[in-house]
Each structure stands twice: as C-alpha cells, then as structure tokens.
C-alpha atoms as a PDB file:
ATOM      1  CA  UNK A   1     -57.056  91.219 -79.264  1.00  0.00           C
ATOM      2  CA  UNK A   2     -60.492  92.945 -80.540  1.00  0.00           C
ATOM      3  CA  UNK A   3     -63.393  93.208 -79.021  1.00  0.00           C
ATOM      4  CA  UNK A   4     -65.036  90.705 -80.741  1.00  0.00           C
ATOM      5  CA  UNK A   5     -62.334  88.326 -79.062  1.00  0.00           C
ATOM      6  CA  UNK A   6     -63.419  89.064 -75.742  1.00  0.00           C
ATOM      7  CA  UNK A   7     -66.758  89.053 -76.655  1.00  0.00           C
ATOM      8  CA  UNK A   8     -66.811  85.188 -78.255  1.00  0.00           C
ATOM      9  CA  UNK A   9     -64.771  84.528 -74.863  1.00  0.00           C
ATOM     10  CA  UNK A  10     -68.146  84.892 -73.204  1.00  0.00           C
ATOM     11  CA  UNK A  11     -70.558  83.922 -75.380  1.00  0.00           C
ATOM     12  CA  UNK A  12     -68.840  80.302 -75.556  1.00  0.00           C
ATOM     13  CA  UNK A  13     -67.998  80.102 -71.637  1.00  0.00           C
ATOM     14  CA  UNK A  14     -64.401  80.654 -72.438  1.00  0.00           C
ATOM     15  CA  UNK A  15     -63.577  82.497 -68.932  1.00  0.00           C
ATOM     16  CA  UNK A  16     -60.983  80.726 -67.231  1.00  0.00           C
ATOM     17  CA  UNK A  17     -59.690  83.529 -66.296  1.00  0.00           C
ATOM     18  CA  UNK A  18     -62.756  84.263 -63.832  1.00  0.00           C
ATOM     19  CA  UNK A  19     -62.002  83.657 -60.886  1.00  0.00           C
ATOM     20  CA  UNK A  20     -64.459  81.332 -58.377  1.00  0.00           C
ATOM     21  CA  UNK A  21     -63.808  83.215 -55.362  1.00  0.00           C
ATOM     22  CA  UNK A  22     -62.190  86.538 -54.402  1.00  0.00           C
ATOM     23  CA  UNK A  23     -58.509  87.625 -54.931  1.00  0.00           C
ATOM     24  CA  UNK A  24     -56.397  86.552 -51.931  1.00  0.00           C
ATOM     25  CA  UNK A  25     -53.846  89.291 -53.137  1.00  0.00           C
ATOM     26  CA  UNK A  26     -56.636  91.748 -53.115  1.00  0.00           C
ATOM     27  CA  UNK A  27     -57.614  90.974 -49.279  1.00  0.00           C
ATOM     28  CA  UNK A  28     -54.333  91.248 -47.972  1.00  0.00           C
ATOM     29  CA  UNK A  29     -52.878  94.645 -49.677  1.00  0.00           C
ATOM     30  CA  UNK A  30     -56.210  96.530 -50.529  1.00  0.00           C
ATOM     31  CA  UNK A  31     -55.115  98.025 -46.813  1.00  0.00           C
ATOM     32  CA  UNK A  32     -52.154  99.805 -48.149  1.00  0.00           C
ATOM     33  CA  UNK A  33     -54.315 102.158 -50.166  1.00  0.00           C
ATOM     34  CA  UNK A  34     -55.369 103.481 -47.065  1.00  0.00           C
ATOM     35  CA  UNK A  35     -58.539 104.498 -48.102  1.00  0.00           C
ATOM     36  CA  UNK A  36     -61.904 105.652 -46.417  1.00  0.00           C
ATOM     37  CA  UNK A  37     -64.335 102.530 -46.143  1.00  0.00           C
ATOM     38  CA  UNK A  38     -66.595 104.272 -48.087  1.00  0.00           C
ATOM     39  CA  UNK A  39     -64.469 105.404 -50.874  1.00  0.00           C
ATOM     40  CA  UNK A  40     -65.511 105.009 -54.505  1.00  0.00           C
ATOM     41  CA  UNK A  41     -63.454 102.711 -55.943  1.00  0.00           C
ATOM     42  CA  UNK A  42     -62.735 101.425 -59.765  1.00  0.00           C
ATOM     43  CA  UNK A  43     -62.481  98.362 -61.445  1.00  0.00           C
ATOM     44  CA  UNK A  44     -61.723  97.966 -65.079  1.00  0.00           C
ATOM     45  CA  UNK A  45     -62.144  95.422 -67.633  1.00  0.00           C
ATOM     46  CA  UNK A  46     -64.414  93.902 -64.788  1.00  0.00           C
ATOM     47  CA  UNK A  47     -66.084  91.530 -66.219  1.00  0.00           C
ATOM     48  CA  UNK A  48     -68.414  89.825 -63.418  1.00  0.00           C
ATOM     49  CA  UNK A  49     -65.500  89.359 -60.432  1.00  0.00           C
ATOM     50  CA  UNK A  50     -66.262  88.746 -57.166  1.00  0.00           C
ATOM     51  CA  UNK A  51     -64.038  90.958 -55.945  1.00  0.00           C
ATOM     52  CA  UNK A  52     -66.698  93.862 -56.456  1.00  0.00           C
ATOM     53  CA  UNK A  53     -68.254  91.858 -53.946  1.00  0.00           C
ATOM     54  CA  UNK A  54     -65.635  92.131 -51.501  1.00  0.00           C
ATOM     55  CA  UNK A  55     -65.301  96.265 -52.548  1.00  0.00           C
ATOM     56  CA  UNK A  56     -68.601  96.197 -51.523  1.00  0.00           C
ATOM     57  CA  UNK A  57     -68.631  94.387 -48.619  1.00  0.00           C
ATOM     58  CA  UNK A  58     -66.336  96.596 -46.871  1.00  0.00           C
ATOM     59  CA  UNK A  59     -67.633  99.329 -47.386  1.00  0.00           C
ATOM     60  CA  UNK A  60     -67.212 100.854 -50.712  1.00  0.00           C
ATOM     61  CA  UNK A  61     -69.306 102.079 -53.784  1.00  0.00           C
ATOM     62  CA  UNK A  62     -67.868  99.673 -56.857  1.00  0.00           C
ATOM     63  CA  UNK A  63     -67.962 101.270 -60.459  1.00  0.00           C
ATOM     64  CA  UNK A  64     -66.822  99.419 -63.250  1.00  0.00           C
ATOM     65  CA  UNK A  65     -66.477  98.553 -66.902  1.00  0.00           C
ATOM     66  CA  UNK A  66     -67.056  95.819 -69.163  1.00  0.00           C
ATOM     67  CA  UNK A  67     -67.305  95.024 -72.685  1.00  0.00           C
ATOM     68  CA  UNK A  68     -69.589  91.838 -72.683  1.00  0.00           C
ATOM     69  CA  UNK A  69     -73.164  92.402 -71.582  1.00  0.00           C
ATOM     70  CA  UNK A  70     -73.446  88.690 -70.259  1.00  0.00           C
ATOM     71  CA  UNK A  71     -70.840  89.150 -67.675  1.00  0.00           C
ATOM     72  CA  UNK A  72     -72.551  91.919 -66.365  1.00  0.00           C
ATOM     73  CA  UNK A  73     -75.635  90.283 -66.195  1.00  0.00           C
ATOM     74  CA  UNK A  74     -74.568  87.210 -64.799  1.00  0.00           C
ATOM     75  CA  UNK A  75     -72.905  89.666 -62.255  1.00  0.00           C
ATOM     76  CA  UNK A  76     -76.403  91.032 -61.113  1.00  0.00           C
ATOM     77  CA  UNK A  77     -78.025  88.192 -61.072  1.00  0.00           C
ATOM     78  CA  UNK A  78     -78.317  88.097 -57.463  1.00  0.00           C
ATOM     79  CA  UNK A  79     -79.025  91.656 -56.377  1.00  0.00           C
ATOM     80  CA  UNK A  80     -81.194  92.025 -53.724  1.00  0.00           C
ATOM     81  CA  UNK A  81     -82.611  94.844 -54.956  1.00  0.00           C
ATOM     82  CA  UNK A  82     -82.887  94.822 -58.595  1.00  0.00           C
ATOM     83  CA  UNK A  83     -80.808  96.588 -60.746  1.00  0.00           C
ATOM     84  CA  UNK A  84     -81.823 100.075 -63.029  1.00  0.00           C
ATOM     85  CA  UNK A  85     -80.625 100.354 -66.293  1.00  0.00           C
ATOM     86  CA  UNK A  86     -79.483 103.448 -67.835  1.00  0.00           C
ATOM     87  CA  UNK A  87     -78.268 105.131 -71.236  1.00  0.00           C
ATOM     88  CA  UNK A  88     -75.027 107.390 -70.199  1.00  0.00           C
ATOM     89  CA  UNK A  89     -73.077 108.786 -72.938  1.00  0.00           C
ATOM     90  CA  UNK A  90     -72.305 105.686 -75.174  1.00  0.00           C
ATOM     91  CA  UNK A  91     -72.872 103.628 -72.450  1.00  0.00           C
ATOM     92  CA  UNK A  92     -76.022 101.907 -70.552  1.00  0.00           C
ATOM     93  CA  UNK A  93     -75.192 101.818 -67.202  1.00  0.00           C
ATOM     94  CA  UNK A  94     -76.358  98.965 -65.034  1.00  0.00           C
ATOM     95  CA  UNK A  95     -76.819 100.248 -61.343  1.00  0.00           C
ATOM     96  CA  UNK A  96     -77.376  97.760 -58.269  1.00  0.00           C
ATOM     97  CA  UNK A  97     -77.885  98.956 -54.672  1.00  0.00           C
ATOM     98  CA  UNK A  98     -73.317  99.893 -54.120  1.00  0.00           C
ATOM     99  CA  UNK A  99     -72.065  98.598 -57.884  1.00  0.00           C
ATOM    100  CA  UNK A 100     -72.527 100.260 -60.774  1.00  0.00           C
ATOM    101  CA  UNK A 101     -71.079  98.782 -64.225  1.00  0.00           C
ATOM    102  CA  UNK A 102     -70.603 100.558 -67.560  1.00  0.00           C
ATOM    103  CA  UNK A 103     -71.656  98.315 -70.289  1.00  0.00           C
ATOM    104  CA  UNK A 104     -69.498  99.618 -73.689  1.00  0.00           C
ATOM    105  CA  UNK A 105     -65.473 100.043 -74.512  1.00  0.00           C
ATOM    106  CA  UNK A 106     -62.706 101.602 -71.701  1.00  0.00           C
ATOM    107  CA  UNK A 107     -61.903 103.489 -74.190  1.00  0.00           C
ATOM    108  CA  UNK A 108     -64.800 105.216 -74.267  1.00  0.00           C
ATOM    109  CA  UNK A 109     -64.720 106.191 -70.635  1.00  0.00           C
ATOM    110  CA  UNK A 110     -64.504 109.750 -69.652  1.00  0.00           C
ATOM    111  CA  UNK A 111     -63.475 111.167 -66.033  1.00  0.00           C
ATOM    112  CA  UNK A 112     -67.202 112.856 -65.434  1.00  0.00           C
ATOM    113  CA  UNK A 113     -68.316 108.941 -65.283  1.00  0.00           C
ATOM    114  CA  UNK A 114     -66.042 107.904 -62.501  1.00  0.00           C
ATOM    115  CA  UNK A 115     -66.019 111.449 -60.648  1.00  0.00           C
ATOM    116  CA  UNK A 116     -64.561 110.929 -56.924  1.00  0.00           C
ATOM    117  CA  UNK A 117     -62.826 107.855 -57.642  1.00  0.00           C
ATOM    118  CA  UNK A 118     -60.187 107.285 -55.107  1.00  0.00           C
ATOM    119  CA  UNK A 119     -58.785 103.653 -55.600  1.00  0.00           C
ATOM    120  CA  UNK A 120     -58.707 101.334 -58.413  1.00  0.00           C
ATOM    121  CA  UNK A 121     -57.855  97.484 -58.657  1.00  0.00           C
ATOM    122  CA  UNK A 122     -56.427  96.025 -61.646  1.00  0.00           C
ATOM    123  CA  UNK A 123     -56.088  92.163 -61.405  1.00  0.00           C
ATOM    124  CA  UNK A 124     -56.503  91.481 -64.836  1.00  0.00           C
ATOM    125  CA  UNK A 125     -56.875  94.200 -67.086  1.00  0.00           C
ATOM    126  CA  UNK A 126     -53.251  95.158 -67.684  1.00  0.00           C
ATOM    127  CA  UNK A 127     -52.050  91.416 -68.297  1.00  0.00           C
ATOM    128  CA  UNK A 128     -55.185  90.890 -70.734  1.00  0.00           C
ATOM    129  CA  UNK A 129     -53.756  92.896 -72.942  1.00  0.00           C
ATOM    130  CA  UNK A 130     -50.855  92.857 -75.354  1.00  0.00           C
ATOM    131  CA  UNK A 131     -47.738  95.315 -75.634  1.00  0.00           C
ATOM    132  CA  UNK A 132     -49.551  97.948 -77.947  1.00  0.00           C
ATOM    133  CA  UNK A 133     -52.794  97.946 -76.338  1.00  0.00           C
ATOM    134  CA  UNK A 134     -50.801  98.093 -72.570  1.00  0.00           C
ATOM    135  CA  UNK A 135     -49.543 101.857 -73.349  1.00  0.00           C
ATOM    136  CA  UNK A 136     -52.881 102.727 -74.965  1.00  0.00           C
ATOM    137  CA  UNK A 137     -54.491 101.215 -71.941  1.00  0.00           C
ATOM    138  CA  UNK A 138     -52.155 103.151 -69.552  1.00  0.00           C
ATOM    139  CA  UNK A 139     -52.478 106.390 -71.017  1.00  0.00           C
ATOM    140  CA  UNK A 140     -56.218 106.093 -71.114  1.00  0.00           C
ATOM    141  CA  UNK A 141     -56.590 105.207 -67.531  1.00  0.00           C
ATOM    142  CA  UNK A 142     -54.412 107.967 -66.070  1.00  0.00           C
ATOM    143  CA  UNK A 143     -56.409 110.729 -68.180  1.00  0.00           C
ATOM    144  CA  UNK A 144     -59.406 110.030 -66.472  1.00  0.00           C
ATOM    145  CA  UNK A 145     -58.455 109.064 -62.889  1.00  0.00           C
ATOM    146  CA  UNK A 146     -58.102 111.768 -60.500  1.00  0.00           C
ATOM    147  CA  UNK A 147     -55.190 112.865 -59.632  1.00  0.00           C
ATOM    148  CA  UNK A 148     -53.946 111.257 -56.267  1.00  0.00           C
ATOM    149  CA  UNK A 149     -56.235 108.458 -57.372  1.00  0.00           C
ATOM    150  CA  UNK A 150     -54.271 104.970 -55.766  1.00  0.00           C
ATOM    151  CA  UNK A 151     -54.089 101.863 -57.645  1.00  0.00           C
ATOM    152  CA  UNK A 152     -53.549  98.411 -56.233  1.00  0.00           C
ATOM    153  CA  UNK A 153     -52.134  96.426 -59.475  1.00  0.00           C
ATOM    154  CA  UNK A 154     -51.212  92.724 -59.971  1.00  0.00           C
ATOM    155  CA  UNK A 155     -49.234  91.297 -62.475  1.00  0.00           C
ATOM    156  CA  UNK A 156     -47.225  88.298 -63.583  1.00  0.00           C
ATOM    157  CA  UNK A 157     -44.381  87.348 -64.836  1.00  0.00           C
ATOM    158  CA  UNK A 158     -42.924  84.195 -67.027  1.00  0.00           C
ATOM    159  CA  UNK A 159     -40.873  83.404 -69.992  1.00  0.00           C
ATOM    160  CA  UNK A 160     -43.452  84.439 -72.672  1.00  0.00           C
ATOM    161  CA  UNK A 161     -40.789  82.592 -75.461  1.00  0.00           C
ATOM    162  CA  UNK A 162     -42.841  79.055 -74.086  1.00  0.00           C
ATOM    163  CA  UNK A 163     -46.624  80.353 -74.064  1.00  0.00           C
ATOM    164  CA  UNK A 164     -48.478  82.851 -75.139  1.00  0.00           C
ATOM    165  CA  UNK A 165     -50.687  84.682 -73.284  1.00  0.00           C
ATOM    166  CA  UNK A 166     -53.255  86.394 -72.046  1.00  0.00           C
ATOM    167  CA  UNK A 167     -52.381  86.415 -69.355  1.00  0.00           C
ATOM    168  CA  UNK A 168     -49.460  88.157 -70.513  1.00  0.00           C
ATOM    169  CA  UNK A 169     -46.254  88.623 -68.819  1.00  0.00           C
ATOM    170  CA  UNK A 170     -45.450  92.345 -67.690  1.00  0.00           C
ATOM    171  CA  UNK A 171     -41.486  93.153 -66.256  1.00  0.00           C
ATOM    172  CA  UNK A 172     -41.222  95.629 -63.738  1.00  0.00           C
ATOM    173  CA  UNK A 173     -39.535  97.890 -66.130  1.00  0.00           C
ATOM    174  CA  UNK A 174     -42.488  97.614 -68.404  1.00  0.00           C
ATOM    175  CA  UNK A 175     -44.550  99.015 -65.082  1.00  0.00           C
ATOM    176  CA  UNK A 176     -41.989 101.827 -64.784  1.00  0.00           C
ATOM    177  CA  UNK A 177     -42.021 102.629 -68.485  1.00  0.00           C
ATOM    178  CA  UNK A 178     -46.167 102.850 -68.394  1.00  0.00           C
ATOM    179  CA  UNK A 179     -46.601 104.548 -65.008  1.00  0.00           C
ATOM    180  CA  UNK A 180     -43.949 105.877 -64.129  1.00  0.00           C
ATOM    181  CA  UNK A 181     -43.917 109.807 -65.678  1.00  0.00           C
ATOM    182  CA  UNK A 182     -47.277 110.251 -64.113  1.00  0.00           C
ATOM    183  CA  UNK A 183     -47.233 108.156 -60.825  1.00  0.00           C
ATOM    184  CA  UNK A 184     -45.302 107.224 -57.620  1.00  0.00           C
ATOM    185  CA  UNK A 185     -44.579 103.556 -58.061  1.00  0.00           C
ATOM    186  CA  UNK A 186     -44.069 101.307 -55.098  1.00  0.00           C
ATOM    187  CA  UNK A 187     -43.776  97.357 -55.685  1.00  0.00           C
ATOM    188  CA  UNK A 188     -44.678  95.737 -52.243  1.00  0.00           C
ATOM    189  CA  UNK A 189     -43.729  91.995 -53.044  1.00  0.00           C
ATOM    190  CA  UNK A 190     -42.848  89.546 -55.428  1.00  0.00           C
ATOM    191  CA  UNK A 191     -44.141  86.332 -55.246  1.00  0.00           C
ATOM    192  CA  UNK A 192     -43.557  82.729 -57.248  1.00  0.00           C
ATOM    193  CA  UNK A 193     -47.163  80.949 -57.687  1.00  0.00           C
ATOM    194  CA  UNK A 194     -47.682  77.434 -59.533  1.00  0.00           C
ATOM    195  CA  UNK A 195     -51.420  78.374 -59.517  1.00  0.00           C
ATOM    196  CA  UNK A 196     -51.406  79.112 -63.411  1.00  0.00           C
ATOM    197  CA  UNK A 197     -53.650  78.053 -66.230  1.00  0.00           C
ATOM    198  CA  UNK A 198     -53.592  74.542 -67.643  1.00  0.00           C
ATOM    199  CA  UNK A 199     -52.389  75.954 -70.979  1.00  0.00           C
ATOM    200  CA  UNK A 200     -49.218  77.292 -68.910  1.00  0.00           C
ATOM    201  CA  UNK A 201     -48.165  74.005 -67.394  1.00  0.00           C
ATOM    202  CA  UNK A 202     -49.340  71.916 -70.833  1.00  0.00           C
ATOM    203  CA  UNK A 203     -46.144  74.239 -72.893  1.00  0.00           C
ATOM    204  CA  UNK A 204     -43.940  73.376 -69.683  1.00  0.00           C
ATOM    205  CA  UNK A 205     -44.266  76.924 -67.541  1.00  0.00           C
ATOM    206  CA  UNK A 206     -44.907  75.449 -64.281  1.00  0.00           C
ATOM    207  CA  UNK A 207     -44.312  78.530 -62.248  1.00  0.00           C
ATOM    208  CA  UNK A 208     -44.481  82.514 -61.899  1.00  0.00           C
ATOM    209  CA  UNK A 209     -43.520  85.397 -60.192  1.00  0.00           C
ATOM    210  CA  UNK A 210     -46.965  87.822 -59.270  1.00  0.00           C
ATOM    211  CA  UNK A 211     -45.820  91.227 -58.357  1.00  0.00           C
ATOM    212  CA  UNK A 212     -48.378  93.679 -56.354  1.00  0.00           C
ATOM    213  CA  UNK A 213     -47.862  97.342 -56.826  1.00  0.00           C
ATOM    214  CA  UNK A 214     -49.006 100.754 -55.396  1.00  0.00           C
ATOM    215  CA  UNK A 215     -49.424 103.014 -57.774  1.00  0.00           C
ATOM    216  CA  UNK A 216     -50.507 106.868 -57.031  1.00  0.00           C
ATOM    217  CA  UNK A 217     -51.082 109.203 -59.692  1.00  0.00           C
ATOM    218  CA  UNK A 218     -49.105 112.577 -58.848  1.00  0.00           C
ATOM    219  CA  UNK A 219     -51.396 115.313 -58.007  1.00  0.00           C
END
C-alpha cells in the first residue's frame, strides 16, 4: 500500500472505488455535525469525489488532499472559473472558485494548511488503508485538526478471512482503539448494504454492515 500503488490505480483507470454520484450517507448525516453553512470543511485522500461538490453546494469552502495529480485534474475540469495553481510548502495547491486541493502526501500536511477547519468527511480514506497505515493515518489526522474539529466517518465491515481489501474492514473497536483517547465517539447507525464491489461478491461476500460515526476531537 505505497504510493506508487495508488498512483498506477489512476494512471490505468483502476478507480472503482470512485463513486458516480454523491454519497447518500453523506446527505443524510452531514446534518449532525451541525455546522455553519459556510464552514471550512476537510476531505482527505480525496481523490476527485463528487461529494466536494455537494460540500460546496451547500455552502461550504472544500479543502482537500490527494496523491495523484490526474484525479485532481479531472476534478477541475469543469470549473467555471479556472483554477490557480500554487507551490505551498511541499505541495502545489490547486485552487477553484470554493475547493481547494493539495496535490502531494497526507502525511505531509501540516495544521497552518487547513487553518479553521471545522468538519471533515472520511468515506474512504480510513478503509483504503491497511492496519499499520490506519494508526499512522489516525494519529496524523488528529495532530493537525483543530481541536473541536467534527468528523463524519464511514466505514465497513465484513469477514476479511474471504477477500481482501481495500476496502478494508474496520470493527468498531478498531474505531475506539484509533479515536478514542483524543475524541468523543458517537456511532449513529449500522447498516447491512449488498452494494459492494464485484471482487466482494466474486470470493462469496455478498453483504456488509456500513457504520456512520461522529467523531469530535476534545478541545
């Protein structure tokens, strides 16, 4: 799970795990973060989801971070009003009219870059990654949020003995064990989905539980 996997990923149109529309979990519990419609909000590991669309579309400025420079490019393809390009620390930022997206490694993020960040979604980020690179992952993100900073976070779960993922399958006491010295941790439902990849159903998983969490870092 290196870079340059993620990277080949894009560069031979291996991105099943895009999604062709927006997140119905994100529409219907984005609300509980209860945040101002024109928050600044975070999205990481973005690649070029539509769901910084729907950020955007109610309201909020959209910063993210992504590894591959295609998805960010096929991303802005469409701006309306161009996009400015930008070298920020070891990044070059790509800046349309309410998104702005980080083009280098998370793990290269600092907390001046995402300054006034209230909310953050995490669809696929966590689950992309495997056990080792999950606590690195965790610990990395809560440095540089703010504190108070909310978290709407999706994950799934399935007998990972039949297929290997990403996406990977993460417990709720895995969620506990990552967040829960640093955050208040509130799971707000469980629910089984046959919507999985084909790989899934081709080793015989044919269903899964997604879970949808609040998490708040403690101030």
């Amino acid at each position: 799970m290196k870079p340059k996997f993620w990277l080949e990923r894009w560069q031979q149109n291996q991105t099943g795990f895009h999604q062709a529309e927006h997140n119905k979990l994100l529409l219907e519990y984005w609300s509980y973060l209860e945040l101002p419609r024109d928050a600044l909000v975070f999205v990481p590991l973005c690649g070029k989801t539509l769901d910084m669309r729907w950020l955007e579309y109610v309201g909020h400025k959209v910063v993210g971070v992504e590894l591959a420079r295609l998805a960010i490019e096929n991303f802005f393809e469409d701006e309306p009003e161009g996009v400015r390009e930008e070298v920020v620390d070891r990044f070059v930022s790509h800046q349309g009219a309410n998104v702005c997206i980080y083009h280098g490694d998370f793990f290269d993020l600092t907390a001046p870059l995402i300054e006034g960040v209230v909310g953050l979604f995490d669809r696929g980020s966590l689950i992309a990654l495997p056990p080792d690179m999950r606590f690195r992952y965790v610990d990395h993100m809560l440095r540089i949020i703010p504190e108070g900073c909310r978290i709407l976070l999706l994950t799934i779960e399935y007998d990972q003995n039949l297929v290997a993922g990403p996406p990977h399958s993460v417990l709720p006491d895995e969620v506990e064990t990552l967040y829960g010295v640093r955050c208040d941790i509130q799971l707000l439902e469980s629910i089984v989905t046959s919507a999985l990849p084909p790989h899934f159903l081709n080793q015989g998983v044919t269903q899964a539980v997604e879970s949808i969490y609040l998490v708040t870092k403690r101030d």
